[in-house]
N, C-alpha and C. Protein backbone atom coordinates (compact mmCIF):
# COMPACT_ATOMS: atom_id res chain seq x y z
N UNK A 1 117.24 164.91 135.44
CA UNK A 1 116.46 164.65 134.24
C UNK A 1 115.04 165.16 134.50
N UNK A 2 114.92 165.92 133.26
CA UNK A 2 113.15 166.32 133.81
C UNK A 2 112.48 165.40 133.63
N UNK A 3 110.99 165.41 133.60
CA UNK A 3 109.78 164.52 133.49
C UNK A 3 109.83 164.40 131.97
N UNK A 4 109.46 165.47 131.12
CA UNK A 4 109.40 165.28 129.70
C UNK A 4 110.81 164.38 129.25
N UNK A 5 111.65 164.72 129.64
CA UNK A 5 112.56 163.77 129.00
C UNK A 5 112.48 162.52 129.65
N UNK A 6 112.42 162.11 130.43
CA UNK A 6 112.27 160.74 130.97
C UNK A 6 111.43 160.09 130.43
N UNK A 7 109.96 161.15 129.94
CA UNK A 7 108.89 159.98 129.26
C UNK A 7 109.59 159.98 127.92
N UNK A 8 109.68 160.58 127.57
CA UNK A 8 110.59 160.92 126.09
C UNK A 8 111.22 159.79 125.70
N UNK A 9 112.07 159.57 126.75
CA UNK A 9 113.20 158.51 126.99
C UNK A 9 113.08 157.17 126.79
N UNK A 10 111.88 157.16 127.80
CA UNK A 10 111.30 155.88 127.91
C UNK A 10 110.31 155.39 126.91
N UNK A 11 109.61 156.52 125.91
CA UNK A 11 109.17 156.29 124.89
C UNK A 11 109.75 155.62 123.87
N UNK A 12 110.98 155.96 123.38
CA UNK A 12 111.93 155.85 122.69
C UNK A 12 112.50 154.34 122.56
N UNK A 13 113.12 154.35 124.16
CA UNK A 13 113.19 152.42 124.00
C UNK A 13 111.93 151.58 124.60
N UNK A 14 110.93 151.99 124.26
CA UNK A 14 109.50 151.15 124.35
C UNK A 14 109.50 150.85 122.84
N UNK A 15 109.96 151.66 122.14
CA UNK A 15 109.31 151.79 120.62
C UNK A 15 110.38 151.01 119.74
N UNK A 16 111.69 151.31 120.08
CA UNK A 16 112.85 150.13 120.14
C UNK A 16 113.04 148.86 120.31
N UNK A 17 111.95 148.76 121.50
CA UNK A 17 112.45 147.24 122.64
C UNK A 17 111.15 146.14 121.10
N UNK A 18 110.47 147.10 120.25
CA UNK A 18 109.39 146.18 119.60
C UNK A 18 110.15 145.84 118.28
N UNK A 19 111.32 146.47 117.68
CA UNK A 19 111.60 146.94 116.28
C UNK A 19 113.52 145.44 116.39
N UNK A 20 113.63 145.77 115.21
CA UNK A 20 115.08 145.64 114.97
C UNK A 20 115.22 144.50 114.96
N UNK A 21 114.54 143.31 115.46
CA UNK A 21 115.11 141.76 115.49
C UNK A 21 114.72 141.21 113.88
N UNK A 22 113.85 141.78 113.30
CA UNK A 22 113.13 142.09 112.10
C UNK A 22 112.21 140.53 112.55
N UNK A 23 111.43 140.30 113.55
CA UNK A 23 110.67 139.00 113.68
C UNK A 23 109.63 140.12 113.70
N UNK A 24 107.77 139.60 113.41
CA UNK A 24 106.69 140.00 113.08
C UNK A 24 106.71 140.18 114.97
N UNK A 25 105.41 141.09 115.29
CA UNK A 25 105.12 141.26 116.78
C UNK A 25 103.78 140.00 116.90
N UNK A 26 103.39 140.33 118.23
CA UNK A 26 102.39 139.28 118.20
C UNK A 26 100.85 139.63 117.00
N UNK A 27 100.40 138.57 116.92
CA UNK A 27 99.23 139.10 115.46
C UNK A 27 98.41 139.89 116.87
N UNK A 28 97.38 140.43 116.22
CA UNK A 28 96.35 140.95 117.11
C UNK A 28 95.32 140.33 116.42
N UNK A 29 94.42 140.39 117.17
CA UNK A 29 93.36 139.83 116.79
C UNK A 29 92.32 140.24 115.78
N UNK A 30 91.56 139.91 115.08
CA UNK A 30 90.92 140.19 113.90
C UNK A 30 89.76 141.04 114.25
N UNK A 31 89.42 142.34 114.42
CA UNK A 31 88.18 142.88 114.27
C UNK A 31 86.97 141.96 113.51
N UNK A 32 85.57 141.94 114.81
CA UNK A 32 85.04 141.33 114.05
C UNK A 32 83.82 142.05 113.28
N UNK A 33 84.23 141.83 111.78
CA UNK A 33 82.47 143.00 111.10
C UNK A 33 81.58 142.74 111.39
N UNK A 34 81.10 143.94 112.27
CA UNK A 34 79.89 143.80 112.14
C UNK A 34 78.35 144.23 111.62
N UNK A 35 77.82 143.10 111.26
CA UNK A 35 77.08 143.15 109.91
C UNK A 35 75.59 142.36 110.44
N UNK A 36 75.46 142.20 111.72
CA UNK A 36 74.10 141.61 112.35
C UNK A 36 73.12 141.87 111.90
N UNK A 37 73.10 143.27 112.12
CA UNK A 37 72.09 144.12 111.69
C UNK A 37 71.44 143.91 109.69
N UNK A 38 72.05 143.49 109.09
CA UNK A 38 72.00 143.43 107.76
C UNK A 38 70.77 141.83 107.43
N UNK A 39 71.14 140.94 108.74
CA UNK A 39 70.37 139.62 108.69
C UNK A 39 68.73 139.91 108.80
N UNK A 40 68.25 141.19 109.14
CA UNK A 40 66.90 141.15 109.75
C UNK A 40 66.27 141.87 108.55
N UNK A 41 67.37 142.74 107.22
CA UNK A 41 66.88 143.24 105.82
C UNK A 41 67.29 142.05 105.12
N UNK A 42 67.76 141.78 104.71
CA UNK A 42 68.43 140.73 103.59
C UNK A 42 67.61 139.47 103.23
N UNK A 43 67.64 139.61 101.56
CA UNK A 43 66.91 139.00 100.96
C UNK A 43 68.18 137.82 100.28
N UNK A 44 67.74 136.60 100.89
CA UNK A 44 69.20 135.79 100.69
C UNK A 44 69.16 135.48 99.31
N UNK A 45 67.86 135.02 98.64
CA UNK A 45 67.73 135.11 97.03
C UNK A 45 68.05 136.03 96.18
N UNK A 46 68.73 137.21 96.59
CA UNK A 46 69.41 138.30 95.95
C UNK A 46 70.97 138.54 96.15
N UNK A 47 71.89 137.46 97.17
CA UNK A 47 73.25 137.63 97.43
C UNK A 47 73.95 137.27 95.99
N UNK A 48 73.49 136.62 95.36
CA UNK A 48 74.31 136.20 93.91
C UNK A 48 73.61 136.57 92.77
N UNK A 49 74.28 136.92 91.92
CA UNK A 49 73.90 136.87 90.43
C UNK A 49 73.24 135.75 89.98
N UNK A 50 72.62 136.00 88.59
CA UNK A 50 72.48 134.80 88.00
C UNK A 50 73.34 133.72 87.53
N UNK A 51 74.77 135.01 86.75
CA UNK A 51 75.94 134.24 86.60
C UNK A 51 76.77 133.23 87.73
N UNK A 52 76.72 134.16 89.28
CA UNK A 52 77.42 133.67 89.86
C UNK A 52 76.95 132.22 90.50
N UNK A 53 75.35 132.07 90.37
CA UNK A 53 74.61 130.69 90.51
C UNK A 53 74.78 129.79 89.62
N UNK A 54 74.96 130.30 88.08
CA UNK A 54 75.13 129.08 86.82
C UNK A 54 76.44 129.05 87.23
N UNK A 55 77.89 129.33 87.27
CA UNK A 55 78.76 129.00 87.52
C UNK A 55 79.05 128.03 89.15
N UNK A 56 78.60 128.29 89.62
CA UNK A 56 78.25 126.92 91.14
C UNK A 56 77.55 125.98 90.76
N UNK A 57 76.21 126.44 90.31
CA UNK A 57 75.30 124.99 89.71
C UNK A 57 76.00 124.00 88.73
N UNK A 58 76.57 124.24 87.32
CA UNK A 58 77.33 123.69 86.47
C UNK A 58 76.16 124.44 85.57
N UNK A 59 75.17 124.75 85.29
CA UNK A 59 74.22 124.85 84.58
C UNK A 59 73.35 126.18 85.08
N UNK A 60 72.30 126.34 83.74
CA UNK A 60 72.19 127.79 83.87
C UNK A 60 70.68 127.52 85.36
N UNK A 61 70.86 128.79 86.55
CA UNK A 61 69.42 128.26 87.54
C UNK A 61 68.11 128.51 86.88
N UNK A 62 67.36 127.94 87.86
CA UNK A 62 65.92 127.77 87.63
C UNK A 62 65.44 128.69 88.87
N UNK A 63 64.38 128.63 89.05
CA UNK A 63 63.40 128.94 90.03
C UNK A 63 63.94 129.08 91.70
N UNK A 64 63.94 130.31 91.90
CA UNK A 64 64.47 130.64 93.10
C UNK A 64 62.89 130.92 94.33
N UNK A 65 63.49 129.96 95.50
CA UNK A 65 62.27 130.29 96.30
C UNK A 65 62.76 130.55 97.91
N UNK A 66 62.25 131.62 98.49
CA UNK A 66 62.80 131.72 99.78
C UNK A 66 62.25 130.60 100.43
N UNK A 67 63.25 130.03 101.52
CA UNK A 67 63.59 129.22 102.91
C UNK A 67 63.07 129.58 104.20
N UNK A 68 62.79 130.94 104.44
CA UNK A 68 63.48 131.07 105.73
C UNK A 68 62.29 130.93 106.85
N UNK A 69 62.85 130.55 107.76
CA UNK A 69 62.03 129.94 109.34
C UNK A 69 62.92 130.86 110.52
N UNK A 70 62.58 130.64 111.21
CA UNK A 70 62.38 131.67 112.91
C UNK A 70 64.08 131.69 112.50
N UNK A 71 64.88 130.36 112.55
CA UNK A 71 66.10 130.87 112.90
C UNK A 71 67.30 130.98 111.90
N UNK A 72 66.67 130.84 110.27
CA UNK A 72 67.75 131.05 109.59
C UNK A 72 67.35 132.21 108.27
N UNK A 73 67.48 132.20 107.52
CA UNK A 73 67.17 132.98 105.99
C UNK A 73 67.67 132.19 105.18
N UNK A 74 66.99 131.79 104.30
CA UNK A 74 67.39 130.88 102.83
C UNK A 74 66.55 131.07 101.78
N UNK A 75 67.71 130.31 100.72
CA UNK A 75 66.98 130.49 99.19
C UNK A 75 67.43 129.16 98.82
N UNK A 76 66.23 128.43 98.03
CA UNK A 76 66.54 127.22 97.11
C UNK A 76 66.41 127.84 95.93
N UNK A 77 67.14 127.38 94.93
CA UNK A 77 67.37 127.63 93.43
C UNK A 77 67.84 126.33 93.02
N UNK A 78 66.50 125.80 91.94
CA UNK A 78 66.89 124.79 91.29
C UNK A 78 67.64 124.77 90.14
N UNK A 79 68.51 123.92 90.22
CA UNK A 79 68.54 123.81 88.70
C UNK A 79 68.43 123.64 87.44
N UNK A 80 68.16 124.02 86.31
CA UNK A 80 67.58 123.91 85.22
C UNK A 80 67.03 122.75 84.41
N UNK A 81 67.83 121.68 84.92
CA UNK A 81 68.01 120.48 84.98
C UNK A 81 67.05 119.51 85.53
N UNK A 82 66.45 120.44 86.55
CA UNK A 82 66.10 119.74 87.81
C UNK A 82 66.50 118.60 88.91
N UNK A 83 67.53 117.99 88.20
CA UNK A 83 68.13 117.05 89.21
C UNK A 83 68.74 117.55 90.24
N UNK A 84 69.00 118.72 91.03
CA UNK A 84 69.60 119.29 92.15
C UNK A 84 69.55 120.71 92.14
N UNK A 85 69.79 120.97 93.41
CA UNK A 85 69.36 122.70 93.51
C UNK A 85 70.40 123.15 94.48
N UNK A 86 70.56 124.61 94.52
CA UNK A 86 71.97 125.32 95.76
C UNK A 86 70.54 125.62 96.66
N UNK A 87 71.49 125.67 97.85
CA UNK A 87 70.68 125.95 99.32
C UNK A 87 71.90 126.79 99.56
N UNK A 88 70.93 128.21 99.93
CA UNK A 88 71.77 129.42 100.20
C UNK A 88 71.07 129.58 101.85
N UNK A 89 71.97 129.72 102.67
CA UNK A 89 71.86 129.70 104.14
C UNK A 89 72.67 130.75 104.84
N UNK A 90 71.63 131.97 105.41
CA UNK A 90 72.49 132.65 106.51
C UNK A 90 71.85 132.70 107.80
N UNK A 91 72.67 132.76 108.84
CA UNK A 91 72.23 132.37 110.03
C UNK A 91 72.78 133.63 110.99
N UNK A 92 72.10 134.08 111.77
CA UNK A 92 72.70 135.19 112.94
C UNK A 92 73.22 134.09 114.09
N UNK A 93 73.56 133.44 114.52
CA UNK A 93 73.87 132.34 115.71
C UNK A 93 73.56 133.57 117.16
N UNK A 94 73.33 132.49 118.14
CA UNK A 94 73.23 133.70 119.29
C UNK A 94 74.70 133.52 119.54
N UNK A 95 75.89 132.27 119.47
CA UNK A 95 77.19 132.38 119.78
C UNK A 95 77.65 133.01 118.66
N UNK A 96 78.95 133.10 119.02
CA UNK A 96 79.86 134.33 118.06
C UNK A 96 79.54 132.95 116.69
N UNK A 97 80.13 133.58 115.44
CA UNK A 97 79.64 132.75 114.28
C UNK A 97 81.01 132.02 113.71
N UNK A 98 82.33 131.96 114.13
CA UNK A 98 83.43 131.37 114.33
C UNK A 98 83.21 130.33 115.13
N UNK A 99 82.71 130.53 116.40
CA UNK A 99 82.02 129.11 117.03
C UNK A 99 80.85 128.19 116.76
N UNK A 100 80.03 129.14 116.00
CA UNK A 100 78.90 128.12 115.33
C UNK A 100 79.54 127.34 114.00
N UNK A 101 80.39 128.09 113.30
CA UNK A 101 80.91 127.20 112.40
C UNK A 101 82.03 126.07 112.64
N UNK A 102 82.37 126.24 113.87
CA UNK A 102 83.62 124.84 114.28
C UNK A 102 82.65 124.00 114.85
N UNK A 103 81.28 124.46 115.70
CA UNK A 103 80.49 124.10 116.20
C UNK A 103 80.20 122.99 115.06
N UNK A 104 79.31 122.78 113.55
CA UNK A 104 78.86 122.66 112.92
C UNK A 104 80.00 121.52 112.23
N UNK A 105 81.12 122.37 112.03
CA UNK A 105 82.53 121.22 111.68
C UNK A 105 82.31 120.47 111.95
N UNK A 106 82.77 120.36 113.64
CA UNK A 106 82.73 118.85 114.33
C UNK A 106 81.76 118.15 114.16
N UNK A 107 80.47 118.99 113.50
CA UNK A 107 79.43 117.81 113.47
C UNK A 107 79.23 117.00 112.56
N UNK A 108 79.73 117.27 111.35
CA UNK A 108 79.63 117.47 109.88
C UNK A 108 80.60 115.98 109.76
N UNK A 109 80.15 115.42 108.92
CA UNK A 109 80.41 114.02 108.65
C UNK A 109 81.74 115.10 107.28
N UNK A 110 82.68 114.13 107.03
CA UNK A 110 84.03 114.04 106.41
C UNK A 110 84.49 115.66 106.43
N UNK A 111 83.74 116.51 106.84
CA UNK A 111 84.48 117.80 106.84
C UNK A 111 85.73 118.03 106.87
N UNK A 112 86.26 118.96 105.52
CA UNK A 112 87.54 119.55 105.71
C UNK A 112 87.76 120.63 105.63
N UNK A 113 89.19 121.78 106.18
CA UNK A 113 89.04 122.83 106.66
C UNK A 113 89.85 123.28 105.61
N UNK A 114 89.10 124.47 104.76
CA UNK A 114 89.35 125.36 103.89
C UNK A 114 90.21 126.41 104.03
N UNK A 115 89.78 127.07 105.61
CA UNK A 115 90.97 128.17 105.98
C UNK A 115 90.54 128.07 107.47
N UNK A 116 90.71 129.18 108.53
CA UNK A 116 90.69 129.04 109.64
C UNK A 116 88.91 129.10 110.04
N UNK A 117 88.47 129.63 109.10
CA UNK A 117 86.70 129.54 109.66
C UNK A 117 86.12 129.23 108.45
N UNK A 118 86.62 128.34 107.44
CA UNK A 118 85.46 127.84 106.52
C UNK A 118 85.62 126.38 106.30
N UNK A 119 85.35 125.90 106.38
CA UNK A 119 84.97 124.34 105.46
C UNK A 119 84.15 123.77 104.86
N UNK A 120 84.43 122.72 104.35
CA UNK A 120 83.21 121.36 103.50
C UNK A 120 82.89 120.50 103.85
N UNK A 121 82.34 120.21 103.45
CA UNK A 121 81.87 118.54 104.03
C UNK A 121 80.99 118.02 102.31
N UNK A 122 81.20 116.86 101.98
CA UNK A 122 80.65 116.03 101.04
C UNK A 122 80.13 115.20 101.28
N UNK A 123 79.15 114.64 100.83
CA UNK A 123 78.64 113.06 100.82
C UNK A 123 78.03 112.65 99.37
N UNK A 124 77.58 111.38 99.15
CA UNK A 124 76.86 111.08 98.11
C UNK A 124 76.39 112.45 96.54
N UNK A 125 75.27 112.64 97.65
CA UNK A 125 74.49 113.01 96.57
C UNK A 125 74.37 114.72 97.11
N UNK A 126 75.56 115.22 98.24
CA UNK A 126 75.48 116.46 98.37
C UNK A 126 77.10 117.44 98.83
N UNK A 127 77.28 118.10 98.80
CA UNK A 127 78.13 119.30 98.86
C UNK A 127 77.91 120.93 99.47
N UNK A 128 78.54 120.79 101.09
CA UNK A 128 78.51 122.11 101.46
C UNK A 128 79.77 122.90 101.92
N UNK A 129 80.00 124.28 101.75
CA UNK A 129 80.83 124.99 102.58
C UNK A 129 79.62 125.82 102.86
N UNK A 130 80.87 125.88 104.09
CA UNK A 130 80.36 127.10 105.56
C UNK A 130 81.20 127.58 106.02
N UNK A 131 80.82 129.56 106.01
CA UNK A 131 81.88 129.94 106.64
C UNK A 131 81.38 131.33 107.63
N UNK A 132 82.56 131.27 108.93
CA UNK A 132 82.06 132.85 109.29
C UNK A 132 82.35 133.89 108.71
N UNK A 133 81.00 134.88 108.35
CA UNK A 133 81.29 136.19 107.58
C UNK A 133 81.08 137.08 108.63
N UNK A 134 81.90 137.75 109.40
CA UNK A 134 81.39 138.78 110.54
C UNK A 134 80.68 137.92 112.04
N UNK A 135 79.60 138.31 111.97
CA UNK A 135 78.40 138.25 113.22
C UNK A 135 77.64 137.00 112.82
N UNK A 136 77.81 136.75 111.30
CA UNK A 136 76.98 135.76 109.95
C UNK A 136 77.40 134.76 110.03
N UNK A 137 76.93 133.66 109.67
CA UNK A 137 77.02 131.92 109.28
C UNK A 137 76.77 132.11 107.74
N UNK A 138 77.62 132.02 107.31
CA UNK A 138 76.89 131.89 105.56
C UNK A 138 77.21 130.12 104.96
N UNK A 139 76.06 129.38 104.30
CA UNK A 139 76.47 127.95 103.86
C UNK A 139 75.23 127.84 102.24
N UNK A 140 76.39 127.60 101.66
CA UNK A 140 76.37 127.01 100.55
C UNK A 140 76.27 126.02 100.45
N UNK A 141 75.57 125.12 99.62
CA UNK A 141 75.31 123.66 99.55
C UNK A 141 74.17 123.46 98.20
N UNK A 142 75.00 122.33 97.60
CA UNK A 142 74.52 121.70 96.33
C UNK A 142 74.34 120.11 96.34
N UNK A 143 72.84 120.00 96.42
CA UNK A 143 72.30 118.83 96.92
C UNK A 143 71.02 118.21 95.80
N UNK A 144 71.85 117.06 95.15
CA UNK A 144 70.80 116.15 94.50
C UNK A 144 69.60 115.71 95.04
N UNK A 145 68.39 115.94 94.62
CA UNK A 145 67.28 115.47 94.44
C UNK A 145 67.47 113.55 94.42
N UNK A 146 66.41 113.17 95.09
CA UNK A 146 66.84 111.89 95.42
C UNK A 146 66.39 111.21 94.13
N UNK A 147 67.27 110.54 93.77
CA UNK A 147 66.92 109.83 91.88
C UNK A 147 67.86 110.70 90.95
N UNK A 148 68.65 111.98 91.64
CA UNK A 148 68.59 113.09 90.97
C UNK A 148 69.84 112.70 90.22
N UNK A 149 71.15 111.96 91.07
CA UNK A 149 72.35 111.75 90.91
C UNK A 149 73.10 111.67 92.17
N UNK A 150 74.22 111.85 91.73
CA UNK A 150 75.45 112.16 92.67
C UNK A 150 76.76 112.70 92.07
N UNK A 151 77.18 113.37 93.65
CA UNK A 151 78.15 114.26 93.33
C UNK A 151 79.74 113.30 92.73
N UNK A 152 80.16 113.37 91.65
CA UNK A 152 81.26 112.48 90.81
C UNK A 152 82.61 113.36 90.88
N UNK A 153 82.36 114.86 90.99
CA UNK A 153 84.12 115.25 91.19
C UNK A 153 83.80 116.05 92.96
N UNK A 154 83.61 115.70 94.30
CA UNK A 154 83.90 116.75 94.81
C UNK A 154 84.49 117.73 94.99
N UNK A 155 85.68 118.06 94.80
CA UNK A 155 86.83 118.84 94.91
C UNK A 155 86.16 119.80 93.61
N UNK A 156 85.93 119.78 92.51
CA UNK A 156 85.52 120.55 91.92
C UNK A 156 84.46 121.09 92.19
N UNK A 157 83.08 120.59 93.05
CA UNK A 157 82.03 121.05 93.20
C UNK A 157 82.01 121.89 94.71
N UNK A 158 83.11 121.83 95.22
CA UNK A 158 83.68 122.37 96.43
C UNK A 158 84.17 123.66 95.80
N UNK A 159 84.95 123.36 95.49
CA UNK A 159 85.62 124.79 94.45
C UNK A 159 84.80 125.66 94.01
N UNK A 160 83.42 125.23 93.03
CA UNK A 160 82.46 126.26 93.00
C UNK A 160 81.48 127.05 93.71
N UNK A 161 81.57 125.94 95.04
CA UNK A 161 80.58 126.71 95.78
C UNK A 161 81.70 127.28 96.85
N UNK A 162 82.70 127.40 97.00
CA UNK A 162 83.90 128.61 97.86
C UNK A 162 83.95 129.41 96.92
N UNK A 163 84.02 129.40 95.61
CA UNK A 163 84.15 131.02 94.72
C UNK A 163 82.20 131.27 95.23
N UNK A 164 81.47 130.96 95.15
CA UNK A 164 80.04 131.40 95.07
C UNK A 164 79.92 132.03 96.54
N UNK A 165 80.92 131.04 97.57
CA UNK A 165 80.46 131.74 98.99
C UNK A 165 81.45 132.84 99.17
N UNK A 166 82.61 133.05 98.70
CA UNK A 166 82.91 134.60 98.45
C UNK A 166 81.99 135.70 97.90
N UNK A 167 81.86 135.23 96.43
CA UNK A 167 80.76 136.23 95.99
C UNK A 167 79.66 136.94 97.41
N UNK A 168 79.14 136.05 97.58
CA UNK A 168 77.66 136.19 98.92
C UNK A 168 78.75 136.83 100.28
N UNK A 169 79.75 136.55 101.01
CA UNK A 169 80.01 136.94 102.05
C UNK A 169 80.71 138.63 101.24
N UNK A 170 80.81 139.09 100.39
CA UNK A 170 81.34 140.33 100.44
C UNK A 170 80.44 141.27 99.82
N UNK A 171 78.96 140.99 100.12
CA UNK A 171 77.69 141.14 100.80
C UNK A 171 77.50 141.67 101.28
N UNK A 172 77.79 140.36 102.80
CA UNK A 172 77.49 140.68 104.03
C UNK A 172 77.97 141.07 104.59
C-alpha cells in the first residue's frame, strides 16, 4: 500500500468513525465576539430607540442622562411619568463577561436564569436583566423612584426589558 493511499484510507474511516449513528458530535464551543474595543466609543444613551425605551418603560421616555464612572458606561432615562427610570449598563469586566454575569447571579437576591448567560432578578420597587454580549456585561434595569411605586406584574416587566436587552446587545 502506498503512503497516499493509506492516508487516503485512513481519512476515509476518520470521517466515517464521526457520521452514521445519526447522534449530534460533541458541541464546540461558542466563539467569543469580540466587541471590547466598541466599550471605549460607545455612547450607551444611543443603544435604543426611542420606541424601543417607551416599549420597556410602559410609557413614552423622558430625559436621558449619561452614568458613566471609571468602571462602567450608563444612561438613566426617566420616565415621563417620573415615577421610575431604565438604567442602561455596560461594563468591559477584566474577567471573561460569562463569569461576571454568573458572578453577579449568585449575588443577586431572587435571580432567575433566562438562558445560559442571562438573567433577572426582581424586588419591590425594581427589575433587572443581565446578560453576556461578547467581551460586554450589558444590564437593563427599571427602578422606581422611592414614593415612586412598585413593580405589580414582574414577569411582564422582565419580558420588556429582555426584548429591550436584545435590541442593545445586537449593538454590541
Amino acid at each position: 500500500m502506498t503512503l497516499r493511499r493509506a492516508v487516503l484510507s485512513a481519512s476515509v474511516l476518520l470521517a466515517l468513525a464521526g457520521c452514521g449513528d445519526g447522534k449530534p458530535g460533541p458541541a464546540q464551543p461558542a466563539e467569543t465576539k469580540r466587541n471590547g474595543a466598541l466599550y471605549d466609543a460607545v455612547d450607551v444613551c444611543g443603544l435604543a430607540t426611542d420606541e424601543q425605551l417607551q416599549a420597556a418603560l410602559g410609557e413614552a421616555p423622558g430625559a436621558k442622562e449619561r452614568r458613566d464612572t471609571d468602571s462602567l458606561k450608563a444612561c438613566s432615562i426617566d420616565g415621563v411619568s417620573g415615577d421610575f427610570y431604565l438604567f442602561v449598563v455596560l461594563v468591559r469586566p477584566s474577567m471573561g463577561a460569562v463569569q461576571q454575569v454568573a458572578y453577579d447571579k449568585n449575588a443577586a437576591t431572587d435571580a432567575k436564569s433566562i438562558d445560559e448567560t442571562t438573567y433577572s432578578s426582581t424586588g419591590t420597587g425594581e427589575a433587572h436583566v443581565e446578560t453576556a454580549s461578547g467581551e460586554l456585561v450589558v444590564r437593563v434595569s427599571l427602578v422606581y423612584y422611592q414614593d415612586g411605586g412598585s413593580i405589580t406584574d414582574a414577569p411582564a416587566v422582565v419580558g420588556r426589558l429582555h426584548t429591550l436587552l436584545g435590541a442593545i446587545t445586537k449593538k454590541t
